[in-house]
PDB file of N, CA and C in Angstrom:
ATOM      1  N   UNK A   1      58.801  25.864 -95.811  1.00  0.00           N
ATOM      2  CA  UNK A   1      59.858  26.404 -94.978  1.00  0.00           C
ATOM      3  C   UNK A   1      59.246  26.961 -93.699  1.00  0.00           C
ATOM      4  N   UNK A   2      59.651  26.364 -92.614  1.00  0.00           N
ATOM      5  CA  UNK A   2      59.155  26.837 -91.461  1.00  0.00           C
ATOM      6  C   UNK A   2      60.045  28.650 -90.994  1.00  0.00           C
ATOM      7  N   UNK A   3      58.770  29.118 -90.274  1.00  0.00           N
ATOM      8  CA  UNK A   3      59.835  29.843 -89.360  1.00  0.00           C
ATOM      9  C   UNK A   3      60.126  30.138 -88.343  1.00  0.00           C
ATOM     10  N   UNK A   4      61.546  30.686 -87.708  1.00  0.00           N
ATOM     11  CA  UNK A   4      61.624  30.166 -86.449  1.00  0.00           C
ATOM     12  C   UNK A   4      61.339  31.253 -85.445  1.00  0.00           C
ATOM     13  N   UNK A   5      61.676  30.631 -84.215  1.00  0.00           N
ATOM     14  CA  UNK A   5      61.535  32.174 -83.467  1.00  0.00           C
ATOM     15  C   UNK A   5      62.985  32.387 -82.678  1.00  0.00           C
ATOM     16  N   UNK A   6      62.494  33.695 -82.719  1.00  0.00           N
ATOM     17  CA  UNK A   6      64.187  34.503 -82.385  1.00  0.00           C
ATOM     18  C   UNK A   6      64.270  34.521 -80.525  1.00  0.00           C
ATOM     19  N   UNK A   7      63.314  34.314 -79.751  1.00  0.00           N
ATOM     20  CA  UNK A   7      62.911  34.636 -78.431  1.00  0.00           C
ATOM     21  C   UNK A   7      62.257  33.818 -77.971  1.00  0.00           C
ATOM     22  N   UNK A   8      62.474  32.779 -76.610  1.00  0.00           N
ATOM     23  CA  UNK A   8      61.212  32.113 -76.091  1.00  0.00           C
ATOM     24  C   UNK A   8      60.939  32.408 -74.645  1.00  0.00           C
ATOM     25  N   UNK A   9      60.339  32.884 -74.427  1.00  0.00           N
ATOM     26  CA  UNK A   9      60.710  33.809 -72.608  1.00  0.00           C
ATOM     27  C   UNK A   9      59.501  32.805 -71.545  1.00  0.00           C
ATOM     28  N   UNK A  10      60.076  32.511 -70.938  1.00  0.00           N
ATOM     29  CA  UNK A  10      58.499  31.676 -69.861  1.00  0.00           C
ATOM     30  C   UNK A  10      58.472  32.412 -68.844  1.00  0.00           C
ATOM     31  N   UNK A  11      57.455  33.116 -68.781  1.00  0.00           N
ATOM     32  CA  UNK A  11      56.818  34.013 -67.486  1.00  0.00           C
ATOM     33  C   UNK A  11      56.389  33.092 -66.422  1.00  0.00           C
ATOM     34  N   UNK A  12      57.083  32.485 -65.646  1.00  0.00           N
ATOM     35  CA  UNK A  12      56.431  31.747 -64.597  1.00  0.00           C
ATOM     36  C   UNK A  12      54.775  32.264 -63.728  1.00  0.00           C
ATOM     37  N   UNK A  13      55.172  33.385 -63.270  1.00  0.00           N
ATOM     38  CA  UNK A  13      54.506  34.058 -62.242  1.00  0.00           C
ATOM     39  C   UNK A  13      52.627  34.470 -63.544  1.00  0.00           C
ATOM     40  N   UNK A  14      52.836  35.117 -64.354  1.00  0.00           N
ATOM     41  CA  UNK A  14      51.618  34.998 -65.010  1.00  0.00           C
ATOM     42  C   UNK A  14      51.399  33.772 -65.980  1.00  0.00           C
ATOM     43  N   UNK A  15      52.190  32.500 -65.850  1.00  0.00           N
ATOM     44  CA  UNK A  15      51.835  31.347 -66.808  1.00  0.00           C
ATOM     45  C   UNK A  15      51.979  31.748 -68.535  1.00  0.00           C
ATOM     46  N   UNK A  16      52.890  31.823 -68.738  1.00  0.00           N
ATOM     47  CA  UNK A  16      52.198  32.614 -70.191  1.00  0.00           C
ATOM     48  C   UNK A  16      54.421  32.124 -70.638  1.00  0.00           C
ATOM     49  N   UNK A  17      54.054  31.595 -71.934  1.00  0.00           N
ATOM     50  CA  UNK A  17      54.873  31.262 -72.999  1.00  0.00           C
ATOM     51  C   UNK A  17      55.204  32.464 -73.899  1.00  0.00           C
ATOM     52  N   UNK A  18      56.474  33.124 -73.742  1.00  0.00           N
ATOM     53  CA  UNK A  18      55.838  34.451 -74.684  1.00  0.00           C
ATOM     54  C   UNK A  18      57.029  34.146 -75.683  1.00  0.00           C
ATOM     55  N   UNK A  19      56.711  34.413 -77.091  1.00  0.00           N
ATOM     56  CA  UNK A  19      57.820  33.665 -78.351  1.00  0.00           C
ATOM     57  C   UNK A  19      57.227  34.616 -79.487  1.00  0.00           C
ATOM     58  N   UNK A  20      58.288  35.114 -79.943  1.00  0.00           N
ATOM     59  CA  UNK A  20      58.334  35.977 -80.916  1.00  0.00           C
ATOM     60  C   UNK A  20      59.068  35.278 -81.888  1.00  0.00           C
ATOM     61  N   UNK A  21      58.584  35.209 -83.666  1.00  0.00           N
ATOM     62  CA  UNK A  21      59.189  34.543 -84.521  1.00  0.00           C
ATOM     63  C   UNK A  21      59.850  35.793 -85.303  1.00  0.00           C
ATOM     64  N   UNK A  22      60.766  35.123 -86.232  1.00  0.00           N
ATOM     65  CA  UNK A  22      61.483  35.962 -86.874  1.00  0.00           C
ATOM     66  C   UNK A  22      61.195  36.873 -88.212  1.00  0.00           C
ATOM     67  N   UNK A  23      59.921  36.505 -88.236  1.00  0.00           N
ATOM     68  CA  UNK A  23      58.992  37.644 -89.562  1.00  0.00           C
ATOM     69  C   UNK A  23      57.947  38.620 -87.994  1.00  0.00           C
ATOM     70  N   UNK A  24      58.443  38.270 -87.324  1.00  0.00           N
ATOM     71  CA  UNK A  24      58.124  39.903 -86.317  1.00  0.00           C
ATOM     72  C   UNK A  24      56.850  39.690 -85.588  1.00  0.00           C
ATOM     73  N   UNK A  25      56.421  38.215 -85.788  1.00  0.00           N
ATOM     74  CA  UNK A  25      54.560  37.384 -85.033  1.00  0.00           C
ATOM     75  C   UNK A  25      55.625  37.621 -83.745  1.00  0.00           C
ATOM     76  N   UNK A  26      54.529  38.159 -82.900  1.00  0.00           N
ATOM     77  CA  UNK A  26      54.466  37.368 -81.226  1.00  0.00           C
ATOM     78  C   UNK A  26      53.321  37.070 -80.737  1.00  0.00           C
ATOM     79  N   UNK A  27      53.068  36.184 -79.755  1.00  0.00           N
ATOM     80  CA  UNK A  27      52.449  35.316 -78.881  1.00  0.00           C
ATOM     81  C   UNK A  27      52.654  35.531 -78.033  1.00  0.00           C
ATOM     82  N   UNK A  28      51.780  35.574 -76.752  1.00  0.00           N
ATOM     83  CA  UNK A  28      51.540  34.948 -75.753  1.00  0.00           C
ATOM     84  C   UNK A  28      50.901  34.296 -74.868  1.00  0.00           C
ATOM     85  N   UNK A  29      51.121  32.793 -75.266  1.00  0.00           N
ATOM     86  CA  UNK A  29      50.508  31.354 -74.724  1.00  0.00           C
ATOM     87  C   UNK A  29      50.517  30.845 -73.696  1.00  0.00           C
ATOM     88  N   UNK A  30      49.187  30.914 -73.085  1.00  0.00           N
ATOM     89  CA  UNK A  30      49.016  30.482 -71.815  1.00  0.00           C
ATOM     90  C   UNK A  30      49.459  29.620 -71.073  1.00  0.00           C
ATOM     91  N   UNK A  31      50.071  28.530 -70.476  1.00  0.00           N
ATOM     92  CA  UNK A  31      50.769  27.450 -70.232  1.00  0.00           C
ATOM     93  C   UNK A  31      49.346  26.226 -70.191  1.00  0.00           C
ATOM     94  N   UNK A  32      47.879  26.751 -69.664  1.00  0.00           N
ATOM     95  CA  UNK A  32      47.027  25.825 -70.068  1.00  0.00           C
ATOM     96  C   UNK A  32      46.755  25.674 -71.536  1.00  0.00           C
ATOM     97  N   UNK A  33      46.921  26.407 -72.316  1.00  0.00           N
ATOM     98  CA  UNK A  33      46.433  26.260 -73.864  1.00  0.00           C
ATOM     99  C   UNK A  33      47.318  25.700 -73.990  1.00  0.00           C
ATOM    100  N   UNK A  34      48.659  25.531 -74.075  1.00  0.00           N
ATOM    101  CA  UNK A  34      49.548  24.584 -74.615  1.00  0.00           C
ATOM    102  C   UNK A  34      49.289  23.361 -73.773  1.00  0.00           C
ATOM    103  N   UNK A  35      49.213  23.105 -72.552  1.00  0.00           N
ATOM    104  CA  UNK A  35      48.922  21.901 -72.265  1.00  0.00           C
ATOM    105  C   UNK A  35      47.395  21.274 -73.097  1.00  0.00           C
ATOM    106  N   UNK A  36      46.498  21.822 -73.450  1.00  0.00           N
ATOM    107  CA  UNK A  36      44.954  21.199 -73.384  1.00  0.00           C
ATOM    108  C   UNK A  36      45.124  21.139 -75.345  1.00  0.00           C
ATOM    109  N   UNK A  37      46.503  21.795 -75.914  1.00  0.00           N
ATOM    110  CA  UNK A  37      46.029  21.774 -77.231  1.00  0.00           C
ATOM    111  C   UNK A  37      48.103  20.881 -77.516  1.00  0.00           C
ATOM    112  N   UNK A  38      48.362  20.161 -76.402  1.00  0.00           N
ATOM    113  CA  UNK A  38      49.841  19.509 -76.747  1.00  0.00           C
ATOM    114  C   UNK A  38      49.444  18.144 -77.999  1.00  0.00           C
ATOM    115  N   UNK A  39      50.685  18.633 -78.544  1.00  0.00           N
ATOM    116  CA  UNK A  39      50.630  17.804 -79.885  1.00  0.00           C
ATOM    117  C   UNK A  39      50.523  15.988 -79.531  1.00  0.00           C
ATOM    118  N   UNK A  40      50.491  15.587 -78.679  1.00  0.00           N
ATOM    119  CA  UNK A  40      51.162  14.214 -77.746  1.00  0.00           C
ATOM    120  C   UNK A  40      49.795  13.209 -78.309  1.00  0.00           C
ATOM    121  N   UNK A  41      50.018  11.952 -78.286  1.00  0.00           N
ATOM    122  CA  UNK A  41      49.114  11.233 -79.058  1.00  0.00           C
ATOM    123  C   UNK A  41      47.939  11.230 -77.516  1.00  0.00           C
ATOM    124  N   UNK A  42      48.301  11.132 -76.398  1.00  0.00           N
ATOM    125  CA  UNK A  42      47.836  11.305 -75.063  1.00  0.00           C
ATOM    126  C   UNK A  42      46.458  12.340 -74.887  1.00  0.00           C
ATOM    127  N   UNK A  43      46.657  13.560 -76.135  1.00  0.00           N
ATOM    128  CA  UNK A  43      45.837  14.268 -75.789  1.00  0.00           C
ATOM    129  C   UNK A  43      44.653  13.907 -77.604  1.00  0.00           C
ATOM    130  N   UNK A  44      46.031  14.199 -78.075  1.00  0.00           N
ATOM    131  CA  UNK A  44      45.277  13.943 -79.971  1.00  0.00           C
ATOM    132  C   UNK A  44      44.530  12.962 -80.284  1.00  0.00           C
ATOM    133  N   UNK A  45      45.457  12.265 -79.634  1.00  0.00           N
ATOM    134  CA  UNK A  45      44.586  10.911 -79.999  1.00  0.00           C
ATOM    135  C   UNK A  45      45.333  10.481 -81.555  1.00  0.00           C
ATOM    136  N   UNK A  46      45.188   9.349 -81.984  1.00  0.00           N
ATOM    137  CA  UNK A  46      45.513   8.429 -82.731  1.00  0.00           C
ATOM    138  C   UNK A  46      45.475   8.944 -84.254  1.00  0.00           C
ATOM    139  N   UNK A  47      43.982   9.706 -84.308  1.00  0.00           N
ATOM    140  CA  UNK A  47      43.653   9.990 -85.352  1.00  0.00           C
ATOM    141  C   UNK A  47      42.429  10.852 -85.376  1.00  0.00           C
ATOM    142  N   UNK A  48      41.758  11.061 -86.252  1.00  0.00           N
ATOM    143  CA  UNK A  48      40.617  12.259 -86.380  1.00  0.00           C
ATOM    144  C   UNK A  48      39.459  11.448 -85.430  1.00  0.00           C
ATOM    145  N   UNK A  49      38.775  12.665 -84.458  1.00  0.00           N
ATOM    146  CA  UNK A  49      37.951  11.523 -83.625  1.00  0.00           C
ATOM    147  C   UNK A  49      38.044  11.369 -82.210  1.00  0.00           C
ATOM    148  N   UNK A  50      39.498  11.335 -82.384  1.00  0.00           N
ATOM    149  CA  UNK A  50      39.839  10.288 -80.681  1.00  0.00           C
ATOM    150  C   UNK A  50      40.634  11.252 -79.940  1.00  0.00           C
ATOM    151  N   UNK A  51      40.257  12.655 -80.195  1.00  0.00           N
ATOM    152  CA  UNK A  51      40.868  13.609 -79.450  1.00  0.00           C
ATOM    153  C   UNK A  51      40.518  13.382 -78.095  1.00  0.00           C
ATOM    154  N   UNK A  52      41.153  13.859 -76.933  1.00  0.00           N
ATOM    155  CA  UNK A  52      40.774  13.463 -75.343  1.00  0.00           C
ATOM    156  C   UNK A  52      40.852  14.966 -74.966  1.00  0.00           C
ATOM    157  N   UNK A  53      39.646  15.306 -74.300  1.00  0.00           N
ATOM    158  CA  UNK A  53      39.427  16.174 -73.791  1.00  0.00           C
ATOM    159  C   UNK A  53      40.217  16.742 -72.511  1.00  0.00           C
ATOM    160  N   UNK A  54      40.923  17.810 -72.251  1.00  0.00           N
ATOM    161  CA  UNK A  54      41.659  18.148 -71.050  1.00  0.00           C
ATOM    162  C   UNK A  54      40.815  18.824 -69.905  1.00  0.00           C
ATOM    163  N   UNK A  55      40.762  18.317 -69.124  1.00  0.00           N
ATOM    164  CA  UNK A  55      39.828  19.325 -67.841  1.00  0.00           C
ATOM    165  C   UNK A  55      40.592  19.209 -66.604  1.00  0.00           C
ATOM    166  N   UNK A  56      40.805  20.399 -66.053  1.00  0.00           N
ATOM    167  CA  UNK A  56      41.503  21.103 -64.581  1.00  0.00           C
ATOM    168  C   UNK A  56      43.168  20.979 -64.717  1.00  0.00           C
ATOM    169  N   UNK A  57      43.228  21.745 -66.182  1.00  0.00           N
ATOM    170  CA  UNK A  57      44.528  22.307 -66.165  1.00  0.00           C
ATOM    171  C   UNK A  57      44.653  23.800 -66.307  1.00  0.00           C
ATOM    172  N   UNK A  58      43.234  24.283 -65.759  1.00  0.00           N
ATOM    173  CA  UNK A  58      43.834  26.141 -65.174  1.00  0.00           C
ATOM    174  C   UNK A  58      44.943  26.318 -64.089  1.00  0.00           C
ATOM    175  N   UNK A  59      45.371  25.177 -63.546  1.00  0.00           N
ATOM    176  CA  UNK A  59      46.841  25.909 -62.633  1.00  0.00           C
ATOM    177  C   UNK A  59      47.915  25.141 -63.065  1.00  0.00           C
ATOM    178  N   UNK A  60      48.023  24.475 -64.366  1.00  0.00           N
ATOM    179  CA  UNK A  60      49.281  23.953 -65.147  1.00  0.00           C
ATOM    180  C   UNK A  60      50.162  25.598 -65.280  1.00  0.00           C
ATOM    181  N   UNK A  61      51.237  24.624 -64.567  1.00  0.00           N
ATOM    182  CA  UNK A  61      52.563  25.681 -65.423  1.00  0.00           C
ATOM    183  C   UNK A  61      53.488  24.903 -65.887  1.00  0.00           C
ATOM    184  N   UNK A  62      54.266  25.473 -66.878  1.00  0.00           N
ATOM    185  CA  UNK A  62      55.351  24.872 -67.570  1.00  0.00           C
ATOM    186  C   UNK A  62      57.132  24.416 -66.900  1.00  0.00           C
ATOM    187  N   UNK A  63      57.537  23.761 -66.431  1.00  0.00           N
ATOM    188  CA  UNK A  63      58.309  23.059 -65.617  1.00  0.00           C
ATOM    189  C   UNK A  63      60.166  23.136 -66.043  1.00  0.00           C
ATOM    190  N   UNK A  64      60.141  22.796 -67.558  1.00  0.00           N
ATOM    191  CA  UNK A  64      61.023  22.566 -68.153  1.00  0.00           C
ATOM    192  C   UNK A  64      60.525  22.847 -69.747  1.00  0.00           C
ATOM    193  N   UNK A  65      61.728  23.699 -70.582  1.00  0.00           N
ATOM    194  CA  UNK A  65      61.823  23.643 -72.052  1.00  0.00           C
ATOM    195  C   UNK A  65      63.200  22.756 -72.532  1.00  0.00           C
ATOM    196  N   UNK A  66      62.954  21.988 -73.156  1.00  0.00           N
ATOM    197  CA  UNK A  66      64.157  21.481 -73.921  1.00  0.00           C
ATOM    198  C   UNK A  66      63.961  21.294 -75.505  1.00  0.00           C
ATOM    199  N   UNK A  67      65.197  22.177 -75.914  1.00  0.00           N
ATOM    200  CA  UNK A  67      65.136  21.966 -77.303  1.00  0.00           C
ATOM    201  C   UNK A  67      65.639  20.666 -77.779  1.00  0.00           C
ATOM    202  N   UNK A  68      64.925  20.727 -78.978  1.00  0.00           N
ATOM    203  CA  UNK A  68      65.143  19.252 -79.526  1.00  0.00           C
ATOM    204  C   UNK A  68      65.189  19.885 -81.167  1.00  0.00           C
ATOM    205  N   UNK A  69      66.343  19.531 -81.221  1.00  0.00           N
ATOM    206  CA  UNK A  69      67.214  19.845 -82.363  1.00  0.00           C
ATOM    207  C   UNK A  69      67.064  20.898 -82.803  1.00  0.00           C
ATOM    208  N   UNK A  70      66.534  21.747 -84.528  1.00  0.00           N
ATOM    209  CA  UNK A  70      66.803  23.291 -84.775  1.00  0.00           C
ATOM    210  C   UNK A  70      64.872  23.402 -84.997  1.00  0.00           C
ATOM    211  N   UNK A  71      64.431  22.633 -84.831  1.00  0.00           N
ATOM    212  CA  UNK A  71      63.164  22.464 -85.022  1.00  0.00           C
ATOM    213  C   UNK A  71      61.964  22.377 -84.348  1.00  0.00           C
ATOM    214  N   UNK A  72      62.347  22.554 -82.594  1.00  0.00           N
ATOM    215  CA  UNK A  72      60.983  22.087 -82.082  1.00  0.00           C
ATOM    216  C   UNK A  72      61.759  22.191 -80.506  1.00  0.00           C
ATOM    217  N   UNK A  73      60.446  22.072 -79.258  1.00  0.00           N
ATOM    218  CA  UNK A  73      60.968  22.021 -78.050  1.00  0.00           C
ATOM    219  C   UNK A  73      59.966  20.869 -77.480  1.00  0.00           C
ATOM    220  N   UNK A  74      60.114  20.283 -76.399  1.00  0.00           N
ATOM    221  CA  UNK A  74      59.464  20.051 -75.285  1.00  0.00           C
ATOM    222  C   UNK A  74      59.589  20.348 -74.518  1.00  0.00           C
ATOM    223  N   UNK A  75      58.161  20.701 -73.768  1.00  0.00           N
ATOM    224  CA  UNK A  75      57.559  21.024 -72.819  1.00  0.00           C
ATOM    225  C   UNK A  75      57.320  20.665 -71.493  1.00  0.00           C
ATOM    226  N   UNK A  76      57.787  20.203 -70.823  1.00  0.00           N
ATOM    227  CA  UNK A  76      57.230  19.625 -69.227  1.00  0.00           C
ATOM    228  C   UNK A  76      56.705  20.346 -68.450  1.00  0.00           C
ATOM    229  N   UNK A  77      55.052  19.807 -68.614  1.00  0.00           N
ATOM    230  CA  UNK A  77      54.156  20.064 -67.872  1.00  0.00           C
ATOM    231  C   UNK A  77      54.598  20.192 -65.980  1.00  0.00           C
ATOM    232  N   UNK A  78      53.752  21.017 -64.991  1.00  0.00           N
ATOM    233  CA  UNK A  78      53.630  20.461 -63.720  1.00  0.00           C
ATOM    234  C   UNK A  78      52.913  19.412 -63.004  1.00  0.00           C
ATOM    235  N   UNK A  79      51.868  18.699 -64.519  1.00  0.00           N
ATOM    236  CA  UNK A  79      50.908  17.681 -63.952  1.00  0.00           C
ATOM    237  C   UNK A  79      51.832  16.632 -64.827  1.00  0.00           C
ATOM    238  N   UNK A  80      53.275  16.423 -64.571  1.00  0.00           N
ATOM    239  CA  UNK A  80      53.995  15.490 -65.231  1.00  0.00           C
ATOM    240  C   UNK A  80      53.806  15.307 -67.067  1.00  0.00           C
ATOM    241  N   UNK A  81      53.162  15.794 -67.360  1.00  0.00           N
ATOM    242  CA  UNK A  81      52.720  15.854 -68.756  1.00  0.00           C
ATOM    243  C   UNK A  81      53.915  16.106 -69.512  1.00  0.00           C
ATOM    244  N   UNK A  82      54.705  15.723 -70.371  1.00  0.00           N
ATOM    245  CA  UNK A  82      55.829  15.747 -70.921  1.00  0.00           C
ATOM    246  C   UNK A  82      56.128  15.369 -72.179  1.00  0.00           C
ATOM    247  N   UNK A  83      55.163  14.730 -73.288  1.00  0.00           N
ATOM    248  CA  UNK A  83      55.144  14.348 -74.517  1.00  0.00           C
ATOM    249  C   UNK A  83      54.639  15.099 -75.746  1.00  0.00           C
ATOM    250  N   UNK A  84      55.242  15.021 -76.633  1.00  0.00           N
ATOM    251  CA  UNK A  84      54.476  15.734 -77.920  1.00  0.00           C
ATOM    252  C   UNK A  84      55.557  16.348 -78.096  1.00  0.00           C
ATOM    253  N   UNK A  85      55.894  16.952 -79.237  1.00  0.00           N
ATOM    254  CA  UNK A  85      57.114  17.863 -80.091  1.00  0.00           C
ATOM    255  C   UNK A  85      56.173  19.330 -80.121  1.00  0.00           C
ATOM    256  N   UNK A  86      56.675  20.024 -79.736  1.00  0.00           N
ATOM    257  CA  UNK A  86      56.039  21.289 -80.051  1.00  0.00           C
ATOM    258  C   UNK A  86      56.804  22.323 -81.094  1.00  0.00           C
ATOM    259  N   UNK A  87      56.638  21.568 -82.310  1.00  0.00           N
ATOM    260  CA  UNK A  87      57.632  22.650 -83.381  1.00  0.00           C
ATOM    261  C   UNK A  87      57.392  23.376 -83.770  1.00  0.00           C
ATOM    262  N   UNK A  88      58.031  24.436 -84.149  1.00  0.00           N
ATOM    263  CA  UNK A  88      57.872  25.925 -84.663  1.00  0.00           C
ATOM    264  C   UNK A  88      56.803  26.208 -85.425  1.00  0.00           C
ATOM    265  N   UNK A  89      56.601  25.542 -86.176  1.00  0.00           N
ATOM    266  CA  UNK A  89      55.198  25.835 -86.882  1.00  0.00           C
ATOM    267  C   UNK A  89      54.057  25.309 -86.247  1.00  0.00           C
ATOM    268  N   UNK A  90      54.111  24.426 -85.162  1.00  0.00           N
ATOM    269  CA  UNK A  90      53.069  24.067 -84.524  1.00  0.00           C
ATOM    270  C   UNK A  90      52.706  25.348 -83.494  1.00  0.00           C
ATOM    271  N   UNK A  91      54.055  25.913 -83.154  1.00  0.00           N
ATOM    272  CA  UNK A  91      53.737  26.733 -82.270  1.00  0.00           C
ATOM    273  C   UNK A  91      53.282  28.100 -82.880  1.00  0.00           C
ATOM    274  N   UNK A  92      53.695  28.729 -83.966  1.00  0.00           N
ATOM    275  CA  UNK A  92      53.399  29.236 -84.881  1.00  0.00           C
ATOM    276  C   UNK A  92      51.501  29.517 -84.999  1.00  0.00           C
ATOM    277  N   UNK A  93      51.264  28.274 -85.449  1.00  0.00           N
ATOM    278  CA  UNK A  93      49.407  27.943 -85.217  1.00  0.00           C
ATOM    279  C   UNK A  93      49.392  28.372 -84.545  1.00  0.00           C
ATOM    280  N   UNK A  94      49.710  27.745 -83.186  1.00  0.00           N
ATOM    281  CA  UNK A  94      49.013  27.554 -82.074  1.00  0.00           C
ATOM    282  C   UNK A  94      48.437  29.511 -81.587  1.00  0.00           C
ATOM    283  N   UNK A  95      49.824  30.315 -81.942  1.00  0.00           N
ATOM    284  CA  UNK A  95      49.844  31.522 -81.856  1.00  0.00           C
ATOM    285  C   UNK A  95      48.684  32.364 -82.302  1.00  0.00           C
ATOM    286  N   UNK A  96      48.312  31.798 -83.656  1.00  0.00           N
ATOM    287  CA  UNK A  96      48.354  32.489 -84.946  1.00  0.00           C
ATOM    288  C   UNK A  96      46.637  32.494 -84.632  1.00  0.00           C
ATOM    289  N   UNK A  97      46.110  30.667 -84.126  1.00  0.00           N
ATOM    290  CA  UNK A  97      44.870  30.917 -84.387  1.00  0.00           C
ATOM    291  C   UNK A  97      43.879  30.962 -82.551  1.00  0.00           C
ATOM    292  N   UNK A  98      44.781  31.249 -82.033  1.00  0.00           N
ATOM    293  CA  UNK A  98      44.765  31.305 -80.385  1.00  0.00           C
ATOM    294  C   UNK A  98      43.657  31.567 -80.259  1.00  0.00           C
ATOM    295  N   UNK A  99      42.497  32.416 -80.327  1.00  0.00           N
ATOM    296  CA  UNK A  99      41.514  32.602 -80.326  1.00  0.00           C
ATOM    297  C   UNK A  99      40.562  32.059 -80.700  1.00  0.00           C
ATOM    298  N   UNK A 100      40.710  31.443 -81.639  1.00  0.00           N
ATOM    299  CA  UNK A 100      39.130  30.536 -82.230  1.00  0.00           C
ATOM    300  C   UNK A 100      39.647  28.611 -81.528  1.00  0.00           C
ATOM    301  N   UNK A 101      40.755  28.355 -81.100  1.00  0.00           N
ATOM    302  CA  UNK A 101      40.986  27.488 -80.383  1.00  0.00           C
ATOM    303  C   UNK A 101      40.016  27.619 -79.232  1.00  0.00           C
ATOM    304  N   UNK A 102      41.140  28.602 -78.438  1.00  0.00           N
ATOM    305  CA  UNK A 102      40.143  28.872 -77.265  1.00  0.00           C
ATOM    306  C   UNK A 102      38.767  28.989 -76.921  1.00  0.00           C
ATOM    307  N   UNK A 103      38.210  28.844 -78.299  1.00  0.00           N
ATOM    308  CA  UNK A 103      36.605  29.242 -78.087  1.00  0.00           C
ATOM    309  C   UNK A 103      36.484  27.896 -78.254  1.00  0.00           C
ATOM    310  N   UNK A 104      36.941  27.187 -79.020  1.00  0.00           N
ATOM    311  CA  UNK A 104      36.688  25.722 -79.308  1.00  0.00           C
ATOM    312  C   UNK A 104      36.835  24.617 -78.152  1.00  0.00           C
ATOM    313  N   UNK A 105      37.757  25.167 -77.803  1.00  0.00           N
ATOM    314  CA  UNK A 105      38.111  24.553 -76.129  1.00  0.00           C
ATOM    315  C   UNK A 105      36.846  24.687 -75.187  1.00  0.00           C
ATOM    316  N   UNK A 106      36.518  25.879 -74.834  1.00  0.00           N
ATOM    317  CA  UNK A 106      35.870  26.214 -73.809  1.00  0.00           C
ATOM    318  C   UNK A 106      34.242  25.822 -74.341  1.00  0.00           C
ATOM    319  N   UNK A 107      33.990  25.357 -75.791  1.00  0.00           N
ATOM    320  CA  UNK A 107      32.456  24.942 -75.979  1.00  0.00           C
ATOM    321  C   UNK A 107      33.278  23.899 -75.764  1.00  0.00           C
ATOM    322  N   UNK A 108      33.632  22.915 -75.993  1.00  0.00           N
ATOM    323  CA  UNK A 108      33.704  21.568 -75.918  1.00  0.00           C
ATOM    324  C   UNK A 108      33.956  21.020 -74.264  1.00  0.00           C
ATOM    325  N   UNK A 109      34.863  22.055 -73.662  1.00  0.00           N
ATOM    326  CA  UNK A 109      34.450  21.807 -71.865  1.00  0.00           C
ATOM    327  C   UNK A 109      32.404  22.078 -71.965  1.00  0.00           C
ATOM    328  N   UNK A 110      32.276  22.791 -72.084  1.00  0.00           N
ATOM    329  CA  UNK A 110      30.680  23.295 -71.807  1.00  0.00           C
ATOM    330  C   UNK A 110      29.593  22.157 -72.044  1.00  0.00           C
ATOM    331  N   UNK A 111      30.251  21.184 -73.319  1.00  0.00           N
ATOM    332  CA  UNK A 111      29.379  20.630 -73.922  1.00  0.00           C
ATOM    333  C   UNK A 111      29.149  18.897 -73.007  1.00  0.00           C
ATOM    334  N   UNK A 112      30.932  18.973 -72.759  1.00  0.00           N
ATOM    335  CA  UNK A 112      30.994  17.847 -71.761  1.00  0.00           C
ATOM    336  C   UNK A 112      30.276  18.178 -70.241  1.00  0.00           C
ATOM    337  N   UNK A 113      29.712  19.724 -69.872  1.00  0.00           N
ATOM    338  CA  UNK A 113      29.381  19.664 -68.538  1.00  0.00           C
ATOM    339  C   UNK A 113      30.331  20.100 -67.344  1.00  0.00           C
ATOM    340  N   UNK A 114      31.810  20.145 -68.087  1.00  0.00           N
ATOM    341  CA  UNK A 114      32.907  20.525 -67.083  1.00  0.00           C
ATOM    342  C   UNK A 114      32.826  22.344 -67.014  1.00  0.00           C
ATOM    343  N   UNK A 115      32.859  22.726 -65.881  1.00  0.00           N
ATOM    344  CA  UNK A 115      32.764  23.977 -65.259  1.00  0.00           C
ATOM    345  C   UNK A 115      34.220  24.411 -65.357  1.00  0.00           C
ATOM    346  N   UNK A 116      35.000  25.196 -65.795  1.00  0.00           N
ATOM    347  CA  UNK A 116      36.541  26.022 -66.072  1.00  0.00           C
ATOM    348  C   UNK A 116      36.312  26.529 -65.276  1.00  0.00           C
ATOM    349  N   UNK A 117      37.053  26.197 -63.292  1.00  0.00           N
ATOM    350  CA  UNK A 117      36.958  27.370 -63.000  1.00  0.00           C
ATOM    351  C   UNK A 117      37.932  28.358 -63.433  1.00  0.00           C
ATOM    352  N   UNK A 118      38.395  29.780 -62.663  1.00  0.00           N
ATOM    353  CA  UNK A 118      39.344  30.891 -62.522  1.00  0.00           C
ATOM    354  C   UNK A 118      40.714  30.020 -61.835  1.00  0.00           C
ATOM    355  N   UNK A 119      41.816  29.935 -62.549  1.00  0.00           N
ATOM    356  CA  UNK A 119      43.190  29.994 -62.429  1.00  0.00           C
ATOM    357  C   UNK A 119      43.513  30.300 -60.631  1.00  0.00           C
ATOM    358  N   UNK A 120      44.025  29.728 -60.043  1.00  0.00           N
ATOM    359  CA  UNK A 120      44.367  30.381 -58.694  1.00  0.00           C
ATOM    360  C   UNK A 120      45.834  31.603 -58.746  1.00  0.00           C
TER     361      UNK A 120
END
């Protein structure tokens, strides 16, 4: 049983997804972490393996939310990026383990050589 959230607020001006679920979790998700960790086969890849690395989406912001049915939204990126289901429990994770992502992210830029700069 998934659960849902009661609130989804998009802070344009600081980039940030802020969603509170209904057992009382809140988040707030950067608009690059959801782009560099979107569920979309574009970024995932196919299968275990063929993940594609995201680099120079520190000034992604989020464009458009549309819900899609009682279960999930999409996202439209500003670098046209627009695929993947982002459902409640995905977003849920995404919340939950935000931190050890992010570290995972930023060695795997490091490891490829790509420099993160600072957000404008």
């Amino acid at each position: 049983m998934s659960i849902r959230p009661t609130e989804i607020l998009l802070r344009q001006v600081s980039r940030i997804l802020d969603i509170t679920f209904e057992d009382g979790a809140h988040f707030e998700l950067p608009c690059e972490y959801l782009r560099v960790y979107s569920p979309s086969a574009e970024v995932r890849g196919h299968g275990p393996g063929q993940e594609v690395l995201q680099v120079g989406k520190e000034d992604v912001t989020i464009r458009d939310i549309e819900p899609v049915g009682h279960y999930a939204v999409r996202l439209s990126f500003s670098d046209g990026h627009d695929s993947g289901l982002y459902t409640w429990s995905l977003l849920y994770e995404l919340g939950r383990d935000q931190a050890a992502n992010w570290q995972r992210y930023l060695e795997r830029l490091q490891a490829a050589g790509h420099v993160r700069r600072s957000p404008d």
